[in-house]
Protein backbone atom coordinates (compact mmCIF):
# COMPACT_ATOMS: atom_id res chain seq x y z
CA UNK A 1 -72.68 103.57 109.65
CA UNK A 2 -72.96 100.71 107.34
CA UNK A 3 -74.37 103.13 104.77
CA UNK A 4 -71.35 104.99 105.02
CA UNK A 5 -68.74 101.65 105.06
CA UNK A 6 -71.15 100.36 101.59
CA UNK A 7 -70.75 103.93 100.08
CA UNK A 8 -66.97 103.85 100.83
CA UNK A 9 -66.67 100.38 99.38
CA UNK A 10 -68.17 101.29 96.21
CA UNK A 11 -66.31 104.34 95.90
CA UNK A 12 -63.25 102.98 96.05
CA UNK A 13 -64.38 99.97 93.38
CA UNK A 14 -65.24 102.63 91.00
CA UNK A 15 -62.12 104.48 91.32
CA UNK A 16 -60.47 101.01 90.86
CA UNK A 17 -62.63 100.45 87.26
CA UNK A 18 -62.05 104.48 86.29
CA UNK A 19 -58.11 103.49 86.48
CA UNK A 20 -58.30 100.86 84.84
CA UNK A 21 -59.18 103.17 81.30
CA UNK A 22 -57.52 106.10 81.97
CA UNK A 23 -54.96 108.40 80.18
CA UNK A 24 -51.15 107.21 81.23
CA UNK A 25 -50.12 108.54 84.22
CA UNK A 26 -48.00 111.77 85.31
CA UNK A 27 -45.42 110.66 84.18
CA UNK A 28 -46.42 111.33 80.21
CA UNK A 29 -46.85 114.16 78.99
CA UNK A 30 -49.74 114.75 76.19
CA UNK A 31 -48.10 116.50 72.83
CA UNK A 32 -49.43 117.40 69.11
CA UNK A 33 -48.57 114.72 66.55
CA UNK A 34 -46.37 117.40 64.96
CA UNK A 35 -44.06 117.63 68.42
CA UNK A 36 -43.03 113.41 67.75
CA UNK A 37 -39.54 113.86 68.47
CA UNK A 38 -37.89 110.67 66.63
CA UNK A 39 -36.36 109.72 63.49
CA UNK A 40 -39.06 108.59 61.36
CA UNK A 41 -36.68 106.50 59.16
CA UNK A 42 -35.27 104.81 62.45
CA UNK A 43 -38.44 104.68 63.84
CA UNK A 44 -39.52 101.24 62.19
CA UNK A 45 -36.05 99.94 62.36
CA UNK A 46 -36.26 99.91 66.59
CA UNK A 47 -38.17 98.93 68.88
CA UNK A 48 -41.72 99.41 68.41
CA UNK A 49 -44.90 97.18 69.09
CA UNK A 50 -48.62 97.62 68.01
CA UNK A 51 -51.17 97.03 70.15
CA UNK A 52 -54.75 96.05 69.80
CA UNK A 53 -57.45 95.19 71.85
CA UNK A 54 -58.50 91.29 71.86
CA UNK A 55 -61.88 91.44 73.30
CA UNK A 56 -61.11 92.98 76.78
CA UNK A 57 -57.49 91.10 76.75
CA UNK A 58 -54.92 93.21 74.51
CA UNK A 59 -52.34 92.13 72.13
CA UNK A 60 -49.25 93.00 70.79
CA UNK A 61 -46.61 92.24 68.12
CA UNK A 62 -43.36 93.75 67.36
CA UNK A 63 -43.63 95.96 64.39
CA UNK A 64 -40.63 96.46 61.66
CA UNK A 65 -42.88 97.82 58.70
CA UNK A 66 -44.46 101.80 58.88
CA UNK A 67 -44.30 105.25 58.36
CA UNK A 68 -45.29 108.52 59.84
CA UNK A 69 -46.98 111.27 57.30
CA UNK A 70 -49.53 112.98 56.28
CA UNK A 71 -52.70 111.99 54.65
CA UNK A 72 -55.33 114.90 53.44
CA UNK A 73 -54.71 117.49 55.89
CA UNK A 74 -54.62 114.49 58.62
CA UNK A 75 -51.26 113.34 60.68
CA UNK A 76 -51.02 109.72 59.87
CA UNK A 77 -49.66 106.47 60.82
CA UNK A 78 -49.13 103.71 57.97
CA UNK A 79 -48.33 100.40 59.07
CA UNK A 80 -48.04 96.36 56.89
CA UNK A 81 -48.91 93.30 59.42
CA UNK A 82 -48.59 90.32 57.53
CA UNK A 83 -51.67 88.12 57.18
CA UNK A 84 -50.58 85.17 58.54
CA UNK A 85 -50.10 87.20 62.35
CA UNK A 86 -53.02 87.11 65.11
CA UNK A 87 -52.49 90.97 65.42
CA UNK A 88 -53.76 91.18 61.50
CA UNK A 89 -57.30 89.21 62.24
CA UNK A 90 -57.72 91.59 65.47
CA UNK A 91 -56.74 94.82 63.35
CA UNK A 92 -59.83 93.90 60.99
CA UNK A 93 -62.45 93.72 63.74
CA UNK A 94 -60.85 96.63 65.33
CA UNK A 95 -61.19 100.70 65.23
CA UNK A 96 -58.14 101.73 66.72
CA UNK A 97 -54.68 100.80 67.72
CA UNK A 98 -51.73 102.06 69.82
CA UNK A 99 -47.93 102.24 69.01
CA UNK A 100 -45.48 102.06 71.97
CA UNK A 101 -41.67 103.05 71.30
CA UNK A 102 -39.48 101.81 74.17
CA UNK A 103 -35.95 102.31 75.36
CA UNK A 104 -32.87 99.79 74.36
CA UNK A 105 -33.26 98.31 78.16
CA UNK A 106 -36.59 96.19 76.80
CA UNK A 107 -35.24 94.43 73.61
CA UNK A 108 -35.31 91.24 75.62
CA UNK A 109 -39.06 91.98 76.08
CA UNK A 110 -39.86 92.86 72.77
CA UNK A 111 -38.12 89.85 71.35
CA UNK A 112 -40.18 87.84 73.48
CA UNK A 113 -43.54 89.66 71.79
CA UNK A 114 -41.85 89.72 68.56
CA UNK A 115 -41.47 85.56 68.60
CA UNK A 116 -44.45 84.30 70.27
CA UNK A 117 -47.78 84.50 69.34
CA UNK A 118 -51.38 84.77 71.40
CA UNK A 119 -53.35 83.21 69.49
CA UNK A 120 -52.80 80.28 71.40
CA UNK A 121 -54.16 82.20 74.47
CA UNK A 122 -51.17 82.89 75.85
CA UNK A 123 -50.29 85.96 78.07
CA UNK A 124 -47.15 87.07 76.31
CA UNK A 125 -47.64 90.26 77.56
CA UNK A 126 -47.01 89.40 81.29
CA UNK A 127 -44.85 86.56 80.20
CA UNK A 128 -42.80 89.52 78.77
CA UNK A 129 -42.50 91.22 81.70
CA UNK A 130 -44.07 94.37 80.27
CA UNK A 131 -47.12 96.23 82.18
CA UNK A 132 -50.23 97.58 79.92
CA UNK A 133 -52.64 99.74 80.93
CA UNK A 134 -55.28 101.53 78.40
CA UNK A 135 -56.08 105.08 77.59
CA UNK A 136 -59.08 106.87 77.94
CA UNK A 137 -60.66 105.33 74.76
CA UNK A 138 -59.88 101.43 76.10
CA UNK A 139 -57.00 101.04 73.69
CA UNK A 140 -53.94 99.39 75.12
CA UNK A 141 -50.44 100.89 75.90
CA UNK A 142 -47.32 100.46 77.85
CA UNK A 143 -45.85 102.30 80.77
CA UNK A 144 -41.99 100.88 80.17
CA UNK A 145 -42.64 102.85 76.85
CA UNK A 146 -41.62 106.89 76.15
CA UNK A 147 -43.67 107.18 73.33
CA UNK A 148 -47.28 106.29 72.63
CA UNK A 149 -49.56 106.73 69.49
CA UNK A 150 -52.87 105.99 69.65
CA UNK A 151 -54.40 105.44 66.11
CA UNK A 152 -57.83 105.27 64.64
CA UNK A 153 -57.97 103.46 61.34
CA UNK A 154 -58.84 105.49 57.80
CA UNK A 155 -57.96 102.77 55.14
CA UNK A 156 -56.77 99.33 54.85
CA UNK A 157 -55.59 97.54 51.26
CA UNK A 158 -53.43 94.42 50.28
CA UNK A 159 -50.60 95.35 48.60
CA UNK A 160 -50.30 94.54 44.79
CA UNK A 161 -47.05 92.46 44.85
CA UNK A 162 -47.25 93.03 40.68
CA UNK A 163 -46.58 96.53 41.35
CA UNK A 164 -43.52 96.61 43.43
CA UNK A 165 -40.02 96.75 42.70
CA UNK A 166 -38.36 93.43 41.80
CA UNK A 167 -35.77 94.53 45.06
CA UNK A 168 -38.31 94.77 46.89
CA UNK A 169 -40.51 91.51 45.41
CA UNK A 170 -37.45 89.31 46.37
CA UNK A 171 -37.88 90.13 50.45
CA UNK A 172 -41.19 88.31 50.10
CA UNK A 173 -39.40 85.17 49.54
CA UNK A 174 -38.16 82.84 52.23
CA UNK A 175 -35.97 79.56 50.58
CA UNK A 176 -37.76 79.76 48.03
CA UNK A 177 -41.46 79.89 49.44
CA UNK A 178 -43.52 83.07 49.49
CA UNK A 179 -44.17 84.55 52.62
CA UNK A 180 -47.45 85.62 53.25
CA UNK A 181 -48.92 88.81 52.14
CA UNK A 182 -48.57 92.37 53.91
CA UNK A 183 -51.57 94.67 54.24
CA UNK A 184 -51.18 97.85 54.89
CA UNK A 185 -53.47 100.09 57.31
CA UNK A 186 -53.76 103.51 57.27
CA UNK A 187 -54.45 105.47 60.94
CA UNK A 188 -55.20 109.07 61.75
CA UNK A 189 -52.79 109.88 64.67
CA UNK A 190 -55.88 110.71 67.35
CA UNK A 191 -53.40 110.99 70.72
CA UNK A 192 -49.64 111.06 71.26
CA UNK A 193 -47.66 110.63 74.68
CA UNK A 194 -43.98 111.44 75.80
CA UNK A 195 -42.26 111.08 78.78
């Protein structure tokens, strides 16, 4: 009997770990990158937050800089984190990455991630109110999200400020001080999830 009560106890531990990592739940549906079903101008422009595993603790930051294209055959994700943000020193010891797009009703939320940072060591994640989970690969997402994009990196650069636009070289300025540099990271689109 206490075989049977150990063997039980276990079981349900590992089926406590196994959901811990797994794929999100029913309520997403798995589709080709080609089947993303957004503006891809807008797309940057709304609500949408990067995430990236710190350690076993994940992160996030709003993004507002990014397209969607394609890169030698390969769907792709191109995104610019500035190199003054926490997410930007866990992108470079990182692999892969996930982008959640949310509905209007979490702005609040994603202000919140968008103005604090957790580097400190912060939760801003719970403090957010938001609920992460991670895939089957261990990268972070959101269920309040209807769109996720998991990401495995290709390339990363600095952009060459000399190069751009002078339009475009004024946005780097702040009163008069430079902001600090953008670099941009390229990512294969490896999984993609609707509800």
């Amino acid at each position: 009997m206490k075989k049977v009560v150990y063997l039980s106890c276990l079981l349900t531990m590992s089926m406590n770990v196994l959901a811990q990592n797994v794929s999100p739940s029913s309520a997403w549906k798995e589709v080709q990158p080609t089947e993303i079903n957004v503006n891809s101008v807008s797309l940057f422009q709304d609500w949408i937050v990067l995430s990236v595993n710190n350690g076993d603790k994940p992160n996030a930051m709003l993004l507002t800089m990014g397209t969607l294209g394609v890169f030698r055959g390969k769907p792709v994700v191109s995104i610019f984190v500035n190199e003054s943000r926490f997410t930007y020193e866990l992108l470079q010891k990182n692999s892969y990455f996930t982008l959640a797009v949310f509905p209007e009703q979490y702005k609040e939320s994603l202000d919140y991630l968008g103005h604090h940072s957790g580097r400190d060591g912060s939760d801003k994640i719970k403090d957010a109110g938001l609920e992460v989970s991670k895939t089957e690969m261990g990268n972070p997402f959101f269920e309040q999200a209807n769109l996720v994009i998991e990401c495995r990196m290709i390339y990363t650069g600095v952009w060459d400020e000399s190069k751009l636009d002078d339009s475009i070289k004024s946005s780097f300025y702040r009163d008069g001080e430079r902001r600090p540099a953008h670099q941009q990271f390229l990512a294969e689109i490896v999984h993609v999830w609707t509800k």
